[in-house]
C-alpha atoms as a PDB file:
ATOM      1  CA  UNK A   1       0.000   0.000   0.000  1.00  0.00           C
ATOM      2  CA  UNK A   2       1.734   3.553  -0.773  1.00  0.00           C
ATOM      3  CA  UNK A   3       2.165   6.372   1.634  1.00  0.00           C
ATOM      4  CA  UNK A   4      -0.939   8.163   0.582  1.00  0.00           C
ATOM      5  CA  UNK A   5      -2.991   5.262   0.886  1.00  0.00           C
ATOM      6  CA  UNK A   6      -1.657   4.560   4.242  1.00  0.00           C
ATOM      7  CA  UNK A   7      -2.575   8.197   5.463  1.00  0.00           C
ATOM      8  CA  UNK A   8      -6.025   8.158   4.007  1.00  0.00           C
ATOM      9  CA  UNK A   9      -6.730   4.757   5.525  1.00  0.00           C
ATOM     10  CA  UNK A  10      -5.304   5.745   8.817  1.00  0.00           C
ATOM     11  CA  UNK A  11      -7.260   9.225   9.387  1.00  0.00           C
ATOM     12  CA  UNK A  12      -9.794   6.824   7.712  1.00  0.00           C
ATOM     13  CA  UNK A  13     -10.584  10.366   5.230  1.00  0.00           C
ATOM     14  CA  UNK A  14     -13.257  10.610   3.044  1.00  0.00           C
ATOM     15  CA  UNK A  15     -14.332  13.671   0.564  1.00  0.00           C
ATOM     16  CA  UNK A  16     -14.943  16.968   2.230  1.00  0.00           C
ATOM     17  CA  UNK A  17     -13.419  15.769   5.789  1.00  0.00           C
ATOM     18  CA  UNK A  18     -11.713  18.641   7.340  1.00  0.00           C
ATOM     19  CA  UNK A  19      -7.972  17.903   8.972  1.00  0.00           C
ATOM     20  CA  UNK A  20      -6.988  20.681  11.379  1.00  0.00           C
ATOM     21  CA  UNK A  21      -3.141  20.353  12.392  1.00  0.00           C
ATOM     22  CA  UNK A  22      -1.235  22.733  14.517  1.00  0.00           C
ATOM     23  CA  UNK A  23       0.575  25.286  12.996  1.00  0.00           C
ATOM     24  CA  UNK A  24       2.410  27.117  15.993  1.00  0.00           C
ATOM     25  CA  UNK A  25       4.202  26.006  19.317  1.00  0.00           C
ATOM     26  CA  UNK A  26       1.673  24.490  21.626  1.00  0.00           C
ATOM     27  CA  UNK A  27      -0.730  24.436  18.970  1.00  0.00           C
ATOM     28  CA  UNK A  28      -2.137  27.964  19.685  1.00  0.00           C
ATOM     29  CA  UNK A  29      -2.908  28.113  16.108  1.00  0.00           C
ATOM     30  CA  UNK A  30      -4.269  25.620  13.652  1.00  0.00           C
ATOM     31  CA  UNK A  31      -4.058  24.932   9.998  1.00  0.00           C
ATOM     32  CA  UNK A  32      -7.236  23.405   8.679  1.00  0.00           C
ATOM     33  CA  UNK A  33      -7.298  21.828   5.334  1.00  0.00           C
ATOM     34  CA  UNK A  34     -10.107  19.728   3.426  1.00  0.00           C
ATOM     35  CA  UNK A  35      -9.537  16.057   1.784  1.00  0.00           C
ATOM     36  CA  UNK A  36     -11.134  16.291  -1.639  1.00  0.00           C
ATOM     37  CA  UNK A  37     -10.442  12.282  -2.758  1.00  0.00           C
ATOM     38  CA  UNK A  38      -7.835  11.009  -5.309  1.00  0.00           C
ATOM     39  CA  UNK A  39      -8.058  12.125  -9.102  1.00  0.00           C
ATOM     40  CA  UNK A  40      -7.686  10.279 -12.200  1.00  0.00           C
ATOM     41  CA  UNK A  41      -3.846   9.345 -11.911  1.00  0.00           C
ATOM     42  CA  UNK A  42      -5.175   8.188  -8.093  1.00  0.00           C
ATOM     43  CA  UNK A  43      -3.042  10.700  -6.393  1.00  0.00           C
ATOM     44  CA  UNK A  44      -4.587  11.839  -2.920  1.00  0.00           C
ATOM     45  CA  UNK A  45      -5.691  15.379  -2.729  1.00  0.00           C
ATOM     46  CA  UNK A  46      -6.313  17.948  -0.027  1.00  0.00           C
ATOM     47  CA  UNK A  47      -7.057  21.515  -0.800  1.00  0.00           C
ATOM     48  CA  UNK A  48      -5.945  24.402   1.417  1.00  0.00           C
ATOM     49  CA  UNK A  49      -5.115  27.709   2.118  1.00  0.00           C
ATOM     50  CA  UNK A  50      -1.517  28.818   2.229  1.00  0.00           C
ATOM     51  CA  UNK A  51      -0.475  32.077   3.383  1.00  0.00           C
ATOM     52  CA  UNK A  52       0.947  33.747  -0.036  1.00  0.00           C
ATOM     53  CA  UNK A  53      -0.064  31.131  -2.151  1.00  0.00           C
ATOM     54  CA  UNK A  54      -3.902  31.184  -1.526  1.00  0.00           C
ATOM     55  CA  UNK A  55      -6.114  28.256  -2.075  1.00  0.00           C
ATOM     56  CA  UNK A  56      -4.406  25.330  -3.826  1.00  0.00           C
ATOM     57  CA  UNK A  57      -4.045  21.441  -4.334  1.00  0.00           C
ATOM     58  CA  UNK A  58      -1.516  19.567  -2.437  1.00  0.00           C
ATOM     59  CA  UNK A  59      -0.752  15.999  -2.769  1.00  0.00           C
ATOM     60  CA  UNK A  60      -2.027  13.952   0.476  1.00  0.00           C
ATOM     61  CA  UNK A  61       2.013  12.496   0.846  1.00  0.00           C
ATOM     62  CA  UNK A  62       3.052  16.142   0.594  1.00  0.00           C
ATOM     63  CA  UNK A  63       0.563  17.765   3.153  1.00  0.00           C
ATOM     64  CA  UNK A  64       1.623  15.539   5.884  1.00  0.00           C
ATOM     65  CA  UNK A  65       5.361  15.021   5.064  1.00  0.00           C
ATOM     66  CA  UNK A  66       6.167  17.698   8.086  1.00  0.00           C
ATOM     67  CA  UNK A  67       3.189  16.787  10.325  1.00  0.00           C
ATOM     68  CA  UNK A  68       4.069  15.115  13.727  1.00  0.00           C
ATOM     69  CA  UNK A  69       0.370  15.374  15.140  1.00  0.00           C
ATOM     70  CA  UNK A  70      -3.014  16.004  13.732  1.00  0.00           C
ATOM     71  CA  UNK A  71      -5.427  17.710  16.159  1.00  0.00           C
ATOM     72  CA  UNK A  72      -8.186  16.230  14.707  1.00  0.00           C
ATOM     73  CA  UNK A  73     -10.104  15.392  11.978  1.00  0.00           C
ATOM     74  CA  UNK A  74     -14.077  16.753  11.415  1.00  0.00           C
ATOM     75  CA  UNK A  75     -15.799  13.946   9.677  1.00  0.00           C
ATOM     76  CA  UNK A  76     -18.183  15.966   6.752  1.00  0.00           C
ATOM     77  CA  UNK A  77     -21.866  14.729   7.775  1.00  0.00           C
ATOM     78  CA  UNK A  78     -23.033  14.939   4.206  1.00  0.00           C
ATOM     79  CA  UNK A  79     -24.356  12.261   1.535  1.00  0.00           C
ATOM     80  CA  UNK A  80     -22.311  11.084  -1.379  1.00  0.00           C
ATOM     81  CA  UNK A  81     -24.130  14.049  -3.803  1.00  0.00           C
ATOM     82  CA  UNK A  82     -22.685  17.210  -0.730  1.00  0.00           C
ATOM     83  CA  UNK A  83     -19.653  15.600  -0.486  1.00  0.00           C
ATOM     84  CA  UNK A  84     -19.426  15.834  -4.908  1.00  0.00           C
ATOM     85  CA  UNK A  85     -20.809  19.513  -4.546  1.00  0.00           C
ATOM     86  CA  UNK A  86     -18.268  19.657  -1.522  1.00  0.00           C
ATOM     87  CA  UNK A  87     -15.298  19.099  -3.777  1.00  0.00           C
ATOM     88  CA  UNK A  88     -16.686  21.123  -7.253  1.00  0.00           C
ATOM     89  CA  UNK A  89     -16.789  24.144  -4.563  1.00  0.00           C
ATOM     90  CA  UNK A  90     -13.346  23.924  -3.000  1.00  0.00           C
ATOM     91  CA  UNK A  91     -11.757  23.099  -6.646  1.00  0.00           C
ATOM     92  CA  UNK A  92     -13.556  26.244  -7.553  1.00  0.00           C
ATOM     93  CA  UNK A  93     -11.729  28.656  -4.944  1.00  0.00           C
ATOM     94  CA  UNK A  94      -8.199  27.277  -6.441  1.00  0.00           C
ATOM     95  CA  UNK A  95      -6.110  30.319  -6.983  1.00  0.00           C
ATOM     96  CA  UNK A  96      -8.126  32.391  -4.236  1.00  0.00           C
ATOM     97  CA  UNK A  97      -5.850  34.873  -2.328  1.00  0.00           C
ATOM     98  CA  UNK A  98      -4.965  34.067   1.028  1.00  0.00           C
ATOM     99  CA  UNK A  99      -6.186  36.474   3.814  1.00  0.00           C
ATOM    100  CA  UNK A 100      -5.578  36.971   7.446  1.00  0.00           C
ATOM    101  CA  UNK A 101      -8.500  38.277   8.738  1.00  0.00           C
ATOM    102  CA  UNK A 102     -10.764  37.741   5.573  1.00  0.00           C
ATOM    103  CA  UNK A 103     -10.215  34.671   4.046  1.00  0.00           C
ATOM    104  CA  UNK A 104      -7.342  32.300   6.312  1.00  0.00           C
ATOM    105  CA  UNK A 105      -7.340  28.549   5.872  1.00  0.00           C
ATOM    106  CA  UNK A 106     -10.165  28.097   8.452  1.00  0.00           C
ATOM    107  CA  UNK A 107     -12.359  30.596   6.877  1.00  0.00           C
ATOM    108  CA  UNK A 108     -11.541  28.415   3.623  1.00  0.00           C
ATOM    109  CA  UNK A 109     -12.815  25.401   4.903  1.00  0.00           C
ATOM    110  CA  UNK A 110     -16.205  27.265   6.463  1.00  0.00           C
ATOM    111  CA  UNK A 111     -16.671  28.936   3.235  1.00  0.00           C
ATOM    112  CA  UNK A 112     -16.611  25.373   1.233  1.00  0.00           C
ATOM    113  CA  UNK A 113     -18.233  22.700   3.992  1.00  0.00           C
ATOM    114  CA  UNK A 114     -20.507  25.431   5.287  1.00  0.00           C
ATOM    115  CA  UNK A 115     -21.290  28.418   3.211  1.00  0.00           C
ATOM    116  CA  UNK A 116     -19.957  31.146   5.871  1.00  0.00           C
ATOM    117  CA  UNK A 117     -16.584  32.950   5.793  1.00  0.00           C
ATOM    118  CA  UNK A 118     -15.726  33.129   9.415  1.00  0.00           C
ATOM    119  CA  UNK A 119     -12.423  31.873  11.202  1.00  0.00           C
ATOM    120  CA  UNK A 120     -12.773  31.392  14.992  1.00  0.00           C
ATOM    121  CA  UNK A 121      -9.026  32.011  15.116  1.00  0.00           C
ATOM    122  CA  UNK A 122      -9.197  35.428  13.850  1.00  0.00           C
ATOM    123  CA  UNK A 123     -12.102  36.631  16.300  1.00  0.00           C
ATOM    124  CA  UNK A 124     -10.610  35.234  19.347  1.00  0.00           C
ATOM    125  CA  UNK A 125      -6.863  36.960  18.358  1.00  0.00           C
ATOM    126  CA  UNK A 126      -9.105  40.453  17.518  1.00  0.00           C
ATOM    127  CA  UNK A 127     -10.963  40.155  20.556  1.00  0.00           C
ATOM    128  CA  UNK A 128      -7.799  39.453  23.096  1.00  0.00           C
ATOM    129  CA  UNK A 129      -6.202  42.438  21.140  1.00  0.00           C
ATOM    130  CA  UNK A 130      -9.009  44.674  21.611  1.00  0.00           C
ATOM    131  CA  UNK A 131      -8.379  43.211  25.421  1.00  0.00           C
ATOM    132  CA  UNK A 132      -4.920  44.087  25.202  1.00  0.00           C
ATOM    133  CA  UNK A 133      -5.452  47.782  24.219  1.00  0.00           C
ATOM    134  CA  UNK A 134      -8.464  48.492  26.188  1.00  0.00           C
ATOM    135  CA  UNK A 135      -6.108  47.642  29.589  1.00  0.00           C
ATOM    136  CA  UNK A 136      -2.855  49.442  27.986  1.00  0.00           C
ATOM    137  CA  UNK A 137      -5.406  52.366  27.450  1.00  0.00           C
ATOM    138  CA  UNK A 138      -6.772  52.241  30.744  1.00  0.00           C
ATOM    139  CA  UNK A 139      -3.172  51.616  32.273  1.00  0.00           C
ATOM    140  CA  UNK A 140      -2.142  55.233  30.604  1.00  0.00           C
ATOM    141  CA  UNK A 141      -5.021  57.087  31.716  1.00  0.00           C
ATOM    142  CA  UNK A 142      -4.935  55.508  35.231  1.00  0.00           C
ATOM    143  CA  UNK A 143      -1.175  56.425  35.280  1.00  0.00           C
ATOM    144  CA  UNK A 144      -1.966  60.432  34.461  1.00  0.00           C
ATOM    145  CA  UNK A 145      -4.783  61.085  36.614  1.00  0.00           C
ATOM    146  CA  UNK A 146      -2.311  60.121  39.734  1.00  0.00           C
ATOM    147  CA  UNK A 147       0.772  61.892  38.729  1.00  0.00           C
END
């Protein structure tokens, strides 16, 4: 059995499953990534969202060449016909720009398994942020008033 095989069988992946593997120490942040299936010359293909690349194909093999742990893997709950749509979709965004706040690999894999661009990620960085200014702000006007 080759290498992709292997992977597919052990992550037991089937079209539109979504594999989310850290991306940062401690796994703070996560790359997610969708498994479309194998194509006609039965290579194994995910699609994701690379940060200045943008959407694009990447062999199974290649995707998890430098991946020591998956976090997990989201099982799509769709029928045979979602998980076809599922893949015309994401093969659709190929070439899409990559974008931080607007359009990161997590948003990606919303957009295509569940029609909305949002990245969890992104909202919980902007919100501790907005945290983190909100006390520095209230640190400097704390400091004046008692000088």
């Amino acid at each position: 059995m080759n290498r992709e095989l292997q992977l597919v069988s052990k992550f037991n992946l089937e079209p539109g499953d979504r594999i989310v593997v850290p991306k940062s120490l401690f796994g703070i942040i996560q790359h997610h990534a969708l498994y479309l299936g194998y194509n006609n010359l039965g290579q194994h293909l995910i699609c994701e969202n690379i940060i200045g690349v943008g959407v694009k194909l990447t062999r199974v093999e290649d995707f998890f060449q430098d991946v020591s742990i998956v976090t997990r893997v989201e099982k799509f709950q769709g029928n045979n016909f979602e998980r076809r749509k599922l893949v015309e979709k994401a093969l659709s965004k190929l070439g899409k720009p990559y974008s931080l706040i607007n359009y990161n690999c997590e948003s990606f894999c919303n957009d295509v398994q569940h029609n909305v661009i949002k990245s969890a990620q992104v909202s919980v960085g902007l919100f501790i942020g907005f945290v983190g200014v909100m006390i520095a702000l209230l640190n400097t006007d704390y400091g004046k008033q008692n000088v």
